[in-house]
C-alpha atoms as a PDB file:
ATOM      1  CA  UNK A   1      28.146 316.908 -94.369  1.00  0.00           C
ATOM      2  CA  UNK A   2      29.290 313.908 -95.718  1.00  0.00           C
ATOM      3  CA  UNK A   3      30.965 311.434 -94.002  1.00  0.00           C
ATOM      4  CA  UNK A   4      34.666 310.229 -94.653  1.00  0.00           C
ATOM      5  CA  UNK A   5      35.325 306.550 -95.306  1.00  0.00           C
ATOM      6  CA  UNK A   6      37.252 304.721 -93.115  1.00  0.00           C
ATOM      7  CA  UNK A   7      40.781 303.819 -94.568  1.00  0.00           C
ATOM      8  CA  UNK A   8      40.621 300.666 -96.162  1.00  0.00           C
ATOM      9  CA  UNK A   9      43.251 297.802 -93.920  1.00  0.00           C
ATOM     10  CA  UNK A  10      46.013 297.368 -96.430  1.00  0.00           C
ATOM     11  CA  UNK A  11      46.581 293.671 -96.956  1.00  0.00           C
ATOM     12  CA  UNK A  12      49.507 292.333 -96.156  1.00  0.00           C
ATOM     13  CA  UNK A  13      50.994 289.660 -98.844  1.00  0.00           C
ATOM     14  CA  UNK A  14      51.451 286.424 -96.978  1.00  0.00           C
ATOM     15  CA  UNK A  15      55.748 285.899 -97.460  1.00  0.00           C
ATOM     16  CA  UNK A  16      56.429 282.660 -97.656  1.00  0.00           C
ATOM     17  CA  UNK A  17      59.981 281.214 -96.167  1.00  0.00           C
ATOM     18  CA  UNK A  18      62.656 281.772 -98.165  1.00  0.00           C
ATOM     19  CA  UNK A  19      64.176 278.936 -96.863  1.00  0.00           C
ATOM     20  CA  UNK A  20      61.595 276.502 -96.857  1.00  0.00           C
ATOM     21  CA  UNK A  21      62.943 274.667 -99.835  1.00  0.00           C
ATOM     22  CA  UNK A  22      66.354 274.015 -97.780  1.00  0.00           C
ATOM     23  CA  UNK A  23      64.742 272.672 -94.825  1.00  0.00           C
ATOM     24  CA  UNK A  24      62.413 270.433 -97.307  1.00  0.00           C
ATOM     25  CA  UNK A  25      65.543 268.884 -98.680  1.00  0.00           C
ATOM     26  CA  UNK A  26      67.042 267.943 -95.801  1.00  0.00           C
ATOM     27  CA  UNK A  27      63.876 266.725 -93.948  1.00  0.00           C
ATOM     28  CA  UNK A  28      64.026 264.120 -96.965  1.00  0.00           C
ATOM     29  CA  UNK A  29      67.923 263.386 -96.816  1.00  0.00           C
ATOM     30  CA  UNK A  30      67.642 262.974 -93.373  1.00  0.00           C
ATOM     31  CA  UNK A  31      64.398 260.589 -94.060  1.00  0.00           C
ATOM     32  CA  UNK A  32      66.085 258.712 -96.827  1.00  0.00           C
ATOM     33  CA  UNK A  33      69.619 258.397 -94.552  1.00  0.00           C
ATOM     34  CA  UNK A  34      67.104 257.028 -91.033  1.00  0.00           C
ATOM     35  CA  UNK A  35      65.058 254.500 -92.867  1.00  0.00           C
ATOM     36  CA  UNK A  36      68.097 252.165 -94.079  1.00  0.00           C
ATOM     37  CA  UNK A  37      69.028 252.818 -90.220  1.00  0.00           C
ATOM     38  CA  UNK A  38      65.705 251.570 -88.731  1.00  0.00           C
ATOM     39  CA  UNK A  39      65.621 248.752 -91.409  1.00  0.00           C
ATOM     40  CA  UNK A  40      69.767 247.817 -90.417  1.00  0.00           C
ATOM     41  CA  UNK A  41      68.223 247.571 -86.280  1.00  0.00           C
ATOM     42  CA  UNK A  42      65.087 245.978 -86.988  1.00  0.00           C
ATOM     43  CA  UNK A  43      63.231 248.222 -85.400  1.00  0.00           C
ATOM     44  CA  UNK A  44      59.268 247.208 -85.164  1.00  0.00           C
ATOM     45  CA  UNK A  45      57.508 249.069 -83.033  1.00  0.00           C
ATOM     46  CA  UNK A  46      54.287 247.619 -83.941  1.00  0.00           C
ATOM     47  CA  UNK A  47      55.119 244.459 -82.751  1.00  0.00           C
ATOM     48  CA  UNK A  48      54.703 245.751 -78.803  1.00  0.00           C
ATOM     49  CA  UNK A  49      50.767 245.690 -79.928  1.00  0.00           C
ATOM     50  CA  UNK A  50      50.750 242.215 -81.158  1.00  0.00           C
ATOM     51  CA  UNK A  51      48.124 240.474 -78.735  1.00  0.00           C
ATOM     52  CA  UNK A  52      50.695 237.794 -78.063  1.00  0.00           C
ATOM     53  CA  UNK A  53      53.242 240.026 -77.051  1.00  0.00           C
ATOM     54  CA  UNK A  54      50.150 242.251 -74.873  1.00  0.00           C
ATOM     55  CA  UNK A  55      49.081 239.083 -73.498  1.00  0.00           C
ATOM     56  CA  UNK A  56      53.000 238.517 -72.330  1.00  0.00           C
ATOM     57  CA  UNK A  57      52.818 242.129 -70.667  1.00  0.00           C
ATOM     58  CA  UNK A  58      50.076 241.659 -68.984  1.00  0.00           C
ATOM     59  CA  UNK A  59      51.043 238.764 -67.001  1.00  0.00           C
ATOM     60  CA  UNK A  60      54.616 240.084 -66.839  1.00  0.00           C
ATOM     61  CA  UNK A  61      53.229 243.466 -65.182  1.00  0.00           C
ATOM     62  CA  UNK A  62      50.785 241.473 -63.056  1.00  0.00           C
ATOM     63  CA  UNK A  63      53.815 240.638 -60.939  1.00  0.00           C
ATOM     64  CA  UNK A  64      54.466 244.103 -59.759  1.00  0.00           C
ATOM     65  CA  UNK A  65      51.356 244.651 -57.760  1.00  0.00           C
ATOM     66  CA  UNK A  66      51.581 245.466 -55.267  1.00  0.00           C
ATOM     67  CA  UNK A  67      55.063 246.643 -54.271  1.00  0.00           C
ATOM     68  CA  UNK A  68      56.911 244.511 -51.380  1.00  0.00           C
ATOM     69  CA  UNK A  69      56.905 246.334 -48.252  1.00  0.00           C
ATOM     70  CA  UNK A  70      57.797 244.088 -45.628  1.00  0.00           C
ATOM     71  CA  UNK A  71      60.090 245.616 -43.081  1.00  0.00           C
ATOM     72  CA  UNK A  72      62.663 243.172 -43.799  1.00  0.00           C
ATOM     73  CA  UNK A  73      62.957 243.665 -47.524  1.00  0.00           C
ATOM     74  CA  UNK A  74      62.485 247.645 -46.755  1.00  0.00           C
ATOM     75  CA  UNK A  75      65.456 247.408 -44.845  1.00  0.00           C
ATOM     76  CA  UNK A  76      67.342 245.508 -47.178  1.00  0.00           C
ATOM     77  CA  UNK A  77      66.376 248.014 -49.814  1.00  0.00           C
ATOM     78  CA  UNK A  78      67.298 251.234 -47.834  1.00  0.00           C
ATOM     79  CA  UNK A  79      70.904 249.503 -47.273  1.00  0.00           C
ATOM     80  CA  UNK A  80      71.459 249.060 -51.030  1.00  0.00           C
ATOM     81  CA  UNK A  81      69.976 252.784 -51.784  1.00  0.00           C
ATOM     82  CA  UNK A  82      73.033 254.494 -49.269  1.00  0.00           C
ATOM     83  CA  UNK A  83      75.345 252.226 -51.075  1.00  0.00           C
ATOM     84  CA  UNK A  84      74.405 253.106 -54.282  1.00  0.00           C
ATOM     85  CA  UNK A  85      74.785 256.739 -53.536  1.00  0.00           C
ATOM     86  CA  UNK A  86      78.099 256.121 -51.654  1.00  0.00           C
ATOM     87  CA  UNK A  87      79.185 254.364 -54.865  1.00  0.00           C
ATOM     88  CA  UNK A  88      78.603 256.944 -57.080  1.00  0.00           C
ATOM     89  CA  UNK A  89      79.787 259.684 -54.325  1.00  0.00           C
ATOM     90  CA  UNK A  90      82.771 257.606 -54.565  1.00  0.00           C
ATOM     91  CA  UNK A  91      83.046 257.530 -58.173  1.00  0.00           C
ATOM     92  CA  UNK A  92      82.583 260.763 -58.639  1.00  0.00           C
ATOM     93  CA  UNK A  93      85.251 261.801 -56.424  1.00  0.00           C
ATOM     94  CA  UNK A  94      87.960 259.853 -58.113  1.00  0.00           C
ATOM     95  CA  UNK A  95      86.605 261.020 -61.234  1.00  0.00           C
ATOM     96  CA  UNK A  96      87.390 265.083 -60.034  1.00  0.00           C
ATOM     97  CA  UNK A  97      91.118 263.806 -58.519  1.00  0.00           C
ATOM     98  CA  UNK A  98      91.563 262.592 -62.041  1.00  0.00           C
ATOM     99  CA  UNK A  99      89.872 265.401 -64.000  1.00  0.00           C
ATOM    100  CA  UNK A 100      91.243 268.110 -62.421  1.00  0.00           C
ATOM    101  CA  UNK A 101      95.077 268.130 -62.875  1.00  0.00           C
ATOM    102  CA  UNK A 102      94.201 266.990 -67.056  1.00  0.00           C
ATOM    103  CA  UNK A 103      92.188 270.105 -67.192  1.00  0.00           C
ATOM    104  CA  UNK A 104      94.927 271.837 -66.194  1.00  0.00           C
ATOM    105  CA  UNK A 105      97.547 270.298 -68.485  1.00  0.00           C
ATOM    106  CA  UNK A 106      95.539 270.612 -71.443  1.00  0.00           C
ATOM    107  CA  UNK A 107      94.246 274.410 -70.821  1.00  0.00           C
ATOM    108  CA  UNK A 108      96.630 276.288 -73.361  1.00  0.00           C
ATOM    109  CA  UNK A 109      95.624 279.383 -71.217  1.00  0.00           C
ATOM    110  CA  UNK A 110      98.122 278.557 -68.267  1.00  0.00           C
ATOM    111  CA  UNK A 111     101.213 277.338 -70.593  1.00  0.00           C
ATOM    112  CA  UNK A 112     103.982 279.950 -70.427  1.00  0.00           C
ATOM    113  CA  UNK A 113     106.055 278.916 -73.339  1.00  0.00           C
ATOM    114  CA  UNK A 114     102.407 280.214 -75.033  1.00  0.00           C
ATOM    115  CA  UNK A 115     103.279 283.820 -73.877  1.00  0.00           C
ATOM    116  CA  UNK A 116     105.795 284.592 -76.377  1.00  0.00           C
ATOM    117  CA  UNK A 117     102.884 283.659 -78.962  1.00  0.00           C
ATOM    118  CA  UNK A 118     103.945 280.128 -80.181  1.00  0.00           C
ATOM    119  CA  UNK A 119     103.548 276.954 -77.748  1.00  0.00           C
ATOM    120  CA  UNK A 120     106.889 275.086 -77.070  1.00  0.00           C
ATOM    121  CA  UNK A 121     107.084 271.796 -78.192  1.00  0.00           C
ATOM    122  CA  UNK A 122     107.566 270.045 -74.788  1.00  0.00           C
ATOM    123  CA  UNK A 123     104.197 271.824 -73.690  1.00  0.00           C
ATOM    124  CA  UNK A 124     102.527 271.038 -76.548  1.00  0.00           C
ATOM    125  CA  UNK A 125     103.172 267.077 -77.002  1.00  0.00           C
ATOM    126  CA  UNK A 126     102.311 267.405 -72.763  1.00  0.00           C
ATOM    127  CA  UNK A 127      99.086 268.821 -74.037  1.00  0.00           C
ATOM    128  CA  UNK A 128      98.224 266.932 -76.464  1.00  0.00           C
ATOM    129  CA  UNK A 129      99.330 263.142 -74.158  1.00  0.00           C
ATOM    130  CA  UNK A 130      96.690 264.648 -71.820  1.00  0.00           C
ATOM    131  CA  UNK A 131      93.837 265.219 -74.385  1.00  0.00           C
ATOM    132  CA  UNK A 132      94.334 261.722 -75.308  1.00  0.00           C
ATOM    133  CA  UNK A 133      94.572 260.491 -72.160  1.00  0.00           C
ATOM    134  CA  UNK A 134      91.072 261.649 -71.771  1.00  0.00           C
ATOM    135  CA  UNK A 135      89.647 260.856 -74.726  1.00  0.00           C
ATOM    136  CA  UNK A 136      90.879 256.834 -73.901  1.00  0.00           C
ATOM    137  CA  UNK A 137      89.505 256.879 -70.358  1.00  0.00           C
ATOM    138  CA  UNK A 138      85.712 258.362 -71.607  1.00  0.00           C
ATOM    139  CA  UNK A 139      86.054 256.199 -74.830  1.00  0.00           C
ATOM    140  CA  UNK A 140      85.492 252.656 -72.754  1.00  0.00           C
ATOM    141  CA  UNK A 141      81.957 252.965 -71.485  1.00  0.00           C
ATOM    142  CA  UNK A 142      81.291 252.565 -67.407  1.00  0.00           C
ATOM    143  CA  UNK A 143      79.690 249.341 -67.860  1.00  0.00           C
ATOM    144  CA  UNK A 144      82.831 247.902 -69.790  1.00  0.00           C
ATOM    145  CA  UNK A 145      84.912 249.043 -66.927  1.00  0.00           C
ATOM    146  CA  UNK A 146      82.797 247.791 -64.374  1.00  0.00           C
ATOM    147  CA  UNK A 147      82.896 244.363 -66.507  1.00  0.00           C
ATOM    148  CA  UNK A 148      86.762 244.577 -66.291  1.00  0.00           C
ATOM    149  CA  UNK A 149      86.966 245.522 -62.754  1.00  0.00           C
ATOM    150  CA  UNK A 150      84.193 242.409 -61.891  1.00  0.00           C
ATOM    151  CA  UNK A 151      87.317 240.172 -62.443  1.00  0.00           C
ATOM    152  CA  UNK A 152      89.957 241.629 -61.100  1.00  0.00           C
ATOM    153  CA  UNK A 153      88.791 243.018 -57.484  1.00  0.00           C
ATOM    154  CA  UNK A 154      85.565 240.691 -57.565  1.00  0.00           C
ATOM    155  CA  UNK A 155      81.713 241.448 -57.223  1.00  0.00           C
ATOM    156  CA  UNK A 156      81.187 244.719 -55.063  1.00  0.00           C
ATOM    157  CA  UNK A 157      80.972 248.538 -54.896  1.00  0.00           C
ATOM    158  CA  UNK A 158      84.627 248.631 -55.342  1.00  0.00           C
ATOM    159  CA  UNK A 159      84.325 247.703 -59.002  1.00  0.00           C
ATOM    160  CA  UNK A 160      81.505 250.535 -59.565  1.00  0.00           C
ATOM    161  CA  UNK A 161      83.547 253.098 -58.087  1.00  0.00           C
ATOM    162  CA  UNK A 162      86.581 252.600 -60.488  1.00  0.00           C
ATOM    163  CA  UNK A 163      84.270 251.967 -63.310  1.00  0.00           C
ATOM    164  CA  UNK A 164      82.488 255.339 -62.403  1.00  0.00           C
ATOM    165  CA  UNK A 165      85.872 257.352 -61.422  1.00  0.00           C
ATOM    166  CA  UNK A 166      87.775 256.151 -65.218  1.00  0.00           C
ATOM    167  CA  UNK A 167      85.135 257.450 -67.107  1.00  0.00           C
ATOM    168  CA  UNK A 168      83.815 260.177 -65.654  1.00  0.00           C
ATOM    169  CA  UNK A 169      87.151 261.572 -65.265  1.00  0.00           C
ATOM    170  CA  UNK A 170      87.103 261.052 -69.036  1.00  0.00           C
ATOM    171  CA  UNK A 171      84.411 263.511 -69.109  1.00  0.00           C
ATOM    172  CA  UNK A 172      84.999 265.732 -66.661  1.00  0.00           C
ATOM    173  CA  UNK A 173      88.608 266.455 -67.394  1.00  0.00           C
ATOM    174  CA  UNK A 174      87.002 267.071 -71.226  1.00  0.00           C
ATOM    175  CA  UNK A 175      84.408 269.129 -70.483  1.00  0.00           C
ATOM    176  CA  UNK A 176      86.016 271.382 -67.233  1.00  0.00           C
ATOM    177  CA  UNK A 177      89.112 272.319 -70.186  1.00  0.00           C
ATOM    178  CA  UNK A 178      86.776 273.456 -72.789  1.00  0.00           C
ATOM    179  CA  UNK A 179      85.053 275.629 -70.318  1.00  0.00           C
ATOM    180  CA  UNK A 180      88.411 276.807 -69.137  1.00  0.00           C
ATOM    181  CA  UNK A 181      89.539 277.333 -72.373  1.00  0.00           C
ATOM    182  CA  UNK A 182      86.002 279.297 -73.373  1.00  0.00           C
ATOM    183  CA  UNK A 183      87.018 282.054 -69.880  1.00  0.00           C
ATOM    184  CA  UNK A 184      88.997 285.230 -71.160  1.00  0.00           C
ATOM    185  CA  UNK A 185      92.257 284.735 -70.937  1.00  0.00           C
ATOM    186  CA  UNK A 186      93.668 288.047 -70.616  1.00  0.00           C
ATOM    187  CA  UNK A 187      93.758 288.063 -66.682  1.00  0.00           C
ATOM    188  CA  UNK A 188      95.840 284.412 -67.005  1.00  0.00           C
ATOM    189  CA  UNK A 189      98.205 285.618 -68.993  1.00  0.00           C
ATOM    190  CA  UNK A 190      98.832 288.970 -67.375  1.00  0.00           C
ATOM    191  CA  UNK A 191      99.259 287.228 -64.322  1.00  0.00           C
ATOM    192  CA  UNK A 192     101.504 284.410 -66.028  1.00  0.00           C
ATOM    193  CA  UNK A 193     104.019 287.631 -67.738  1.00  0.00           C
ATOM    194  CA  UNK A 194     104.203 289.644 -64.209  1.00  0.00           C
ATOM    195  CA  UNK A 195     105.657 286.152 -62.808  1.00  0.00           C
ATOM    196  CA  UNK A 196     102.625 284.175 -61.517  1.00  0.00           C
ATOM    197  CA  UNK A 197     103.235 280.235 -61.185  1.00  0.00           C
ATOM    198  CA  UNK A 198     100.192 278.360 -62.856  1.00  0.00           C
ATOM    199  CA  UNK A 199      98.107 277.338 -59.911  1.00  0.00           C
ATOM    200  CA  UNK A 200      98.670 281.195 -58.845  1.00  0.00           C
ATOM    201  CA  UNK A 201      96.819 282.253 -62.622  1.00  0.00           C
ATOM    202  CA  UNK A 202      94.292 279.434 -62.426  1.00  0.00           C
ATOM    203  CA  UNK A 203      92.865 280.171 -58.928  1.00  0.00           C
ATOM    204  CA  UNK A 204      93.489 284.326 -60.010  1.00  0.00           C
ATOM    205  CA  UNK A 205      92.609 284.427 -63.349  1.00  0.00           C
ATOM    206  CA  UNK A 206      90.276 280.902 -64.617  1.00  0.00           C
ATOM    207  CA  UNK A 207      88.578 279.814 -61.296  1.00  0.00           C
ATOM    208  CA  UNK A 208      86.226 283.003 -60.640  1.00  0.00           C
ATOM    209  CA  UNK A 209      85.037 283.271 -63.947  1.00  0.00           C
ATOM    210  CA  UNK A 210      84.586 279.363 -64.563  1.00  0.00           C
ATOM    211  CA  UNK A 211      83.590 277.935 -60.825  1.00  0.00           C
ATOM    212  CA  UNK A 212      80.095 278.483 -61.299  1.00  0.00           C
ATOM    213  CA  UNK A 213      80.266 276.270 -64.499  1.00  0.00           C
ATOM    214  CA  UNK A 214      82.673 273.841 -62.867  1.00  0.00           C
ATOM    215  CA  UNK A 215      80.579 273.231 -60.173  1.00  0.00           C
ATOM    216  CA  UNK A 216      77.500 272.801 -61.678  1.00  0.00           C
ATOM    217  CA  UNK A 217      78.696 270.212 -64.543  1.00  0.00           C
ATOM    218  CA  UNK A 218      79.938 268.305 -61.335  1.00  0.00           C
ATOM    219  CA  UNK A 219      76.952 268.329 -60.037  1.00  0.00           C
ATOM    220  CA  UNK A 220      74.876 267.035 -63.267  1.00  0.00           C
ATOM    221  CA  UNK A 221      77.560 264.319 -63.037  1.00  0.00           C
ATOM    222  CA  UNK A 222      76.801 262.824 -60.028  1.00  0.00           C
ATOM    223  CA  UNK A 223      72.982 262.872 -60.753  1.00  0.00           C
ATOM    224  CA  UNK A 224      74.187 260.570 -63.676  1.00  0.00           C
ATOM    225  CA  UNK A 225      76.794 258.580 -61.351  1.00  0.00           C
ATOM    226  CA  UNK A 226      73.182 257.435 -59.336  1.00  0.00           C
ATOM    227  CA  UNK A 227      71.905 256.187 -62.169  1.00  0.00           C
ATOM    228  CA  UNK A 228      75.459 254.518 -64.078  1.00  0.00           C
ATOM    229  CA  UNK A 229      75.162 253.197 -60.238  1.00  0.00           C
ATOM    230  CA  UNK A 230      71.931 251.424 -60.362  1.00  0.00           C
ATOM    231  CA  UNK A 231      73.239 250.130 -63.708  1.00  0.00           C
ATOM    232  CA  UNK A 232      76.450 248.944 -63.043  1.00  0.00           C
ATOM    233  CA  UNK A 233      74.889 246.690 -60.221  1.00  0.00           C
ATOM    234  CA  UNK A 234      73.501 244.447 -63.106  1.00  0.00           C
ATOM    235  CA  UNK A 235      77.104 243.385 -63.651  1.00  0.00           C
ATOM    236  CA  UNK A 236      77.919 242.967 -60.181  1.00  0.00           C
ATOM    237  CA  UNK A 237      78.685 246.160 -58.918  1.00  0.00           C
ATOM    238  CA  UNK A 238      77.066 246.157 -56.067  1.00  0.00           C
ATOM    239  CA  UNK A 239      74.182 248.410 -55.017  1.00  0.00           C
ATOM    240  CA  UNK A 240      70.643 249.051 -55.851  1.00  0.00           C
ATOM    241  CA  UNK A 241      71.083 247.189 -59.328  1.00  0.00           C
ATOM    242  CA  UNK A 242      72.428 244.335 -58.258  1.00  0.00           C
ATOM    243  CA  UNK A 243      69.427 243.474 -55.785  1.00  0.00           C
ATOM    244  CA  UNK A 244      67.308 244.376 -58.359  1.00  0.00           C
ATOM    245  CA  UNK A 245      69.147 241.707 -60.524  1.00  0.00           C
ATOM    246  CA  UNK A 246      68.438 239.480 -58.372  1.00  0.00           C
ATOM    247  CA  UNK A 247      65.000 239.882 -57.632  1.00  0.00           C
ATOM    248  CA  UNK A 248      64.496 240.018 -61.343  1.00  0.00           C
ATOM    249  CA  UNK A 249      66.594 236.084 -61.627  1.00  0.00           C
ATOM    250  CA  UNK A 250      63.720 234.931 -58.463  1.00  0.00           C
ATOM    251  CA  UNK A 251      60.844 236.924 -61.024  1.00  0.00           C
ATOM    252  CA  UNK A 252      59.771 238.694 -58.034  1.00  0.00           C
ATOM    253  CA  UNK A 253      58.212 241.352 -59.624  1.00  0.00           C
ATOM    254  CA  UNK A 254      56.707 243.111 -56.095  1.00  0.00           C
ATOM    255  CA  UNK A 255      60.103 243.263 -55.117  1.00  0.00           C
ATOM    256  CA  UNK A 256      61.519 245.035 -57.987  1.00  0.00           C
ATOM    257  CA  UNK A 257      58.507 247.244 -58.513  1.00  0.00           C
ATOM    258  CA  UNK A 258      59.414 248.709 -54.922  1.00  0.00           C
ATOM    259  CA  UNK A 259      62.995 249.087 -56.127  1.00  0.00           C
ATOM    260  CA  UNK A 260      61.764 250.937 -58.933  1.00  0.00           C
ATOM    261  CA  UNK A 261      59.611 253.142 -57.235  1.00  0.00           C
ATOM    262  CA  UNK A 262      62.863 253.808 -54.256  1.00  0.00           C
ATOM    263  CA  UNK A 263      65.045 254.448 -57.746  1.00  0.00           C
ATOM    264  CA  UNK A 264      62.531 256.784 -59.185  1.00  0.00           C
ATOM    265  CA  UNK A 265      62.588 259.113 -55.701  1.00  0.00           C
ATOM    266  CA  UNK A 266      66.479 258.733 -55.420  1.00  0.00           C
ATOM    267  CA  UNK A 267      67.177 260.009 -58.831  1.00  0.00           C
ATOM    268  CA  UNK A 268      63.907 262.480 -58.487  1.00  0.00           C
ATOM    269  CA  UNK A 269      65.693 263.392 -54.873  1.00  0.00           C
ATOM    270  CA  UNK A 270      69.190 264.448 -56.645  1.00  0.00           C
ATOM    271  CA  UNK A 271      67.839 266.578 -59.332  1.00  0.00           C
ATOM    272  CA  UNK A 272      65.548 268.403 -56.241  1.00  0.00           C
ATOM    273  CA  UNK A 273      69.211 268.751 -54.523  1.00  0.00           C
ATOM    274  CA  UNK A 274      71.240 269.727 -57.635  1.00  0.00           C
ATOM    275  CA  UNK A 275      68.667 271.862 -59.041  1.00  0.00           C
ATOM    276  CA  UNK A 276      68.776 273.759 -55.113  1.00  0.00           C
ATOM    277  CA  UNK A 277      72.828 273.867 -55.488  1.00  0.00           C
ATOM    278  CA  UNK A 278      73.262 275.254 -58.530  1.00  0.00           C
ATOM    279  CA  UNK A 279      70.552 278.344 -57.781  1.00  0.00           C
ATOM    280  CA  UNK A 280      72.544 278.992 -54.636  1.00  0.00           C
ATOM    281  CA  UNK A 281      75.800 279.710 -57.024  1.00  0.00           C
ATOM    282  CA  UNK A 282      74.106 281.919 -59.117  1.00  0.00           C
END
């Protein structure tokens, strides 16, 4: 009996990507449009491994061993740390007072006059003064702010906290109306046409679908208030940053390698908590 051969495998023709030359053309574009770029900053990488500039490391990084842990200066540090996160507690706080009521205003979902299918124009130029409102007050960086705010209430966590609240509520109010605006709409405006006031149809109809969202935006937020905090000390601000400004003007380098090390748990320490928060909405 003789035996059957075995199938040959059928070879399968390699395809190549049909879109392959696409992604080739703009990998160059976007190479030709970065290098003028690089070239307009000066960027020179290379120079960080010159042995001058090694030789400058070296001794700079010498300074920061060891850390400084003298009781003293460890107190010193843990009093800056709980003002730093009070300031951007703070911050963050007047950031949601502000954010929250231009959410509101510029969600088209809650406007009435939008019921009948067209926005009024009263509503709509109210809309629009509160989109720009926003877009001014996240426009103007923290550290400008803080700058400002420097001068007029003096050095201090005062200044940090209105730096941190403008902006942010810049960016909260932004962000919490386009995730508003993203929620279906159809409870809103049922509850809006059967006579419902506009807090009634937010809390109702926006809130349940869009808190878990809300809340967990807010929280990335204040894990970047800690470190705008830490930042906004350079100016003045008060806080971690400004110690470690000032450690930096004595070049005490064991001093700010132990503020480095307290900033690297703090911030390390928030994304543990906010991480923990937002699993316990889901």
């Amino acid at each position: 009996m003789s035996a059957v051969p075995h199938p040959r495998p059928l070879s399968r023709k390699r395809e190549a990507d049909p879109a392959w030359r696409g992604r080739l053309a703009w990998l160059l574009v976007s190479a030709l449009l970065l290098w003028p770029l690089l070239e307009l900053t000066e960027f020179r990488p290379w120079q960080m491994f010159d042995a001058r500039s090694l030789r400058v490391t070296a001794r700079f990084a010498a300074g920061f061993v060891p850390p400084a842990v003298n009781p003293e200066f460890l107190a010193l540090v843990a009093r800056e740390t709980w003002r730093t996160i009070a300031i951007a507690t703070a911050g963050l706080s007047l950031a949601l007072l502000m954010a929250a009521p231009l959410a509101l205003v510029a969600t088209a979902a809650l406007s009435m006059s939008s019921l009948a299918g067209r926005m009024a124009a009263w509503p709509f130029v109210l809309r629009q003064a509160a989109r720009a409102a926003m877009v001014a007050l996240r426009t103007v960086p923290e550290l400008v702010w803080a700058l400002v705010f420097v001068r007029v209430v003096g050095l201090g966590p005062s200044a940090g906290v209105l730096a941190i609240g403008l902006t942010y509520g810049g960016m909260l109010g932004k962000v919490f109306a386009e995730i508003l605006e993203s929620c279906d709409a159809h409870p809103t405006r049922t509850l809006l046409a059967n006579g419902a006031g506009r807090l009634q149809a937010f809390f109702y109809g926006l809130l349940p679908q869009a808190a878990p969202e809300l809340t967990s935006y807010a929280i990335y937020r204040w894990e970047c208030a800690i470190r705008s905090s830490v930042v906004l000390g350079f100016v003045g601000a008060g806080g971690l940053g400004q110690q470690m400004d000032s450690s930096l003007k004595m070049l005490a380098g064991s001093e700010v390698a132990t503020m480095l090390l307290v900033f690297i748990a703090l911030v390390a320490a928030a994304d543990s908590l906010s991480a923990w928060l937002r699993r316990s909405l889901r």
